[in-house]
Protein backbone atom coordinates (compact mmCIF):
# COMPACT_ATOMS: atom_id res chain seq x y z
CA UNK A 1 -16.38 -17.96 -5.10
CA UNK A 2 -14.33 -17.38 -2.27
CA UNK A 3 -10.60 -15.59 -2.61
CA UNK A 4 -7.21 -16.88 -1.72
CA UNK A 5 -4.01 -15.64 -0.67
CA UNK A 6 -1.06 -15.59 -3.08
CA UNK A 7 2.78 -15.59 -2.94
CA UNK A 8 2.68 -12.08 -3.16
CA UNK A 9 1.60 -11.53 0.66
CA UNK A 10 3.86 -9.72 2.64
CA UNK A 11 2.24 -11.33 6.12
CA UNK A 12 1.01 -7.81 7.15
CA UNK A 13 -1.41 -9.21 8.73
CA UNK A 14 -3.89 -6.36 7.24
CA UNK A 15 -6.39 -9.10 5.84
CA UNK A 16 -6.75 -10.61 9.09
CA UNK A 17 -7.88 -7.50 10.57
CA UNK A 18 -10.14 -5.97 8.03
CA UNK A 19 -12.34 -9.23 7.60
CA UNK A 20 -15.88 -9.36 8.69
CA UNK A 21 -16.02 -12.82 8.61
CA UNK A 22 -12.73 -14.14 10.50
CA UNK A 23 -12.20 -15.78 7.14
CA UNK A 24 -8.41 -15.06 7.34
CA UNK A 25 -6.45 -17.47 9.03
CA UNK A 26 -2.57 -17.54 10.19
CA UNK A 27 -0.65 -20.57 10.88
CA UNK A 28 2.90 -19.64 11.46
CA UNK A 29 4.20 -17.42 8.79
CA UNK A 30 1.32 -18.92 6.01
CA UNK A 31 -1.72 -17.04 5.57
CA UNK A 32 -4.90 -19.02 4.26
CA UNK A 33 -9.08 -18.14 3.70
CA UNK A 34 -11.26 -20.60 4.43
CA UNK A 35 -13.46 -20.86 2.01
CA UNK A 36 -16.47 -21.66 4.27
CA UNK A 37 -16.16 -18.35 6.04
CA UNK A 38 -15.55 -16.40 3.04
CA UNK A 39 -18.71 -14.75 1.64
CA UNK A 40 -16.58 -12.14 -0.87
CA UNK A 41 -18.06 -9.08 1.76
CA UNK A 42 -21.35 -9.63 -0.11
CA UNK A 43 -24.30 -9.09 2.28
CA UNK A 44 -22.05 -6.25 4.53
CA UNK A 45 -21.78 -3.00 4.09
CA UNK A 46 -18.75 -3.49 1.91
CA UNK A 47 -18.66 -2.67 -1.76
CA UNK A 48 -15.83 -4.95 -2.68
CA UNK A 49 -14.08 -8.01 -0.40
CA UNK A 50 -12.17 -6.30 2.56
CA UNK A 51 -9.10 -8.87 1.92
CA UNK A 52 -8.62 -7.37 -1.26
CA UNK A 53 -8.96 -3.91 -0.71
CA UNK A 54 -6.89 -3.75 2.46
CA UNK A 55 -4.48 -5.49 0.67
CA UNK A 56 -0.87 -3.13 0.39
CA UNK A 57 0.87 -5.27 -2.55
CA UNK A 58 -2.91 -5.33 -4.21
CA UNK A 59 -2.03 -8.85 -5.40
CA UNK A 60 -2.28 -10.66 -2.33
CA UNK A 61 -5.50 -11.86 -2.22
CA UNK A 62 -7.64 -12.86 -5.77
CA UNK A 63 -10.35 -14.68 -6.70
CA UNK A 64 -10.09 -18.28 -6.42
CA UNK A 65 -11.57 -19.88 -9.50
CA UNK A 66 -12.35 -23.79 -10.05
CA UNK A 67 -12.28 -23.44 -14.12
CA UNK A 68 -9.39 -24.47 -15.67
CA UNK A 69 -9.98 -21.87 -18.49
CA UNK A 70 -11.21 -19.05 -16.39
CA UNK A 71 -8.42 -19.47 -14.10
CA UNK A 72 -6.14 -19.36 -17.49
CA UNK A 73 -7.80 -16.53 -19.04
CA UNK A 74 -7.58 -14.41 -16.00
CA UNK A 75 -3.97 -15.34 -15.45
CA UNK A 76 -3.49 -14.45 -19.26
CA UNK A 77 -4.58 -10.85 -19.40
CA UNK A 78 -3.12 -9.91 -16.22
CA UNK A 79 -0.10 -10.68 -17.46
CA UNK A 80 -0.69 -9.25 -21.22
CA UNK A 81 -1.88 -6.13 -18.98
CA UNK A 82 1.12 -5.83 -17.51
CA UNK A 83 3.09 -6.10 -20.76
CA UNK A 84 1.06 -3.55 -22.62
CA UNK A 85 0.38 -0.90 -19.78
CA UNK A 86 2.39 0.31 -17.51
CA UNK A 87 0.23 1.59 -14.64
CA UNK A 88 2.17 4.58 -12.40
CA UNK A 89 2.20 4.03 -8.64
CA UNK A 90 -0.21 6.32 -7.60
CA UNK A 91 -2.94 5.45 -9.98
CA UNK A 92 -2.34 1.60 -8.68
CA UNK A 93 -2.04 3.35 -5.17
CA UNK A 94 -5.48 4.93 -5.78
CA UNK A 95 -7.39 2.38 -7.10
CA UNK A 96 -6.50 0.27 -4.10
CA UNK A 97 -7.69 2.62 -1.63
CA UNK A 98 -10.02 5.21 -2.73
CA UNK A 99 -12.64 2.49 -1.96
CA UNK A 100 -11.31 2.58 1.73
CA UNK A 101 -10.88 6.00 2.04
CA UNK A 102 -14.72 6.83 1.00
CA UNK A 103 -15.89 3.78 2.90
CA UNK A 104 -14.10 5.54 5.99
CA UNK A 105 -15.99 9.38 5.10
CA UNK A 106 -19.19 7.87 4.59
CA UNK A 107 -18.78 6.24 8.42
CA UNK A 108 -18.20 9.69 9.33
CA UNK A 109 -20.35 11.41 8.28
């Protein structure tokens, strides 16, 4: 299942960079994946899709989903999850890069 860019991109252009595949593509000011590059980082060295986790608004690139219901479902609860918890910056902030930032040690070391 490949992922897709949402309204929520800021056109950083991060996604573009941090991609193994070269799935990101930019035409004009509209950023797109194509869906035959896209592998979701599996087979890398990458724990979780690069697009994703390089991703500053963390809601800039998500799964892209066929099902109707799944899509609904998914769409559902992270609303509802908004709603019912409200998640401080820096726990948001650290979820989307601790990932990164170990991925970056481990290269180091």
């Amino acid at each position: 299942m490949a992922y897709k860019i949402t309204s929520q991109c800021i056109s950083c252009n991060l996604c573009e960079s941090v991609c193994p595949t070269g799935a990101i593509k930019v035409e004009g000011s509209r950023h797109w994946i194509d869906s035959e590059l896209c592998t979701d980082c599996v087979g890398t060295i990458h724990t979780v899709p690069q697009c994703k986790a390089g991703c500053p608004t963390c809601d800039g690139c998500v799964k892209e989903t066929n099902d109707y219901w799944e899509s609904w479902f998914a769409k559902y609860n992270r609303v509802v999850g908004k709603l019912t918890k409200k998640q401080d910056y820096w726990e948001r902030w650290f979820d989307c890069y601790s990932q990164k930032f170990m991925q970056s040690k481990k290269q180091q070391c």
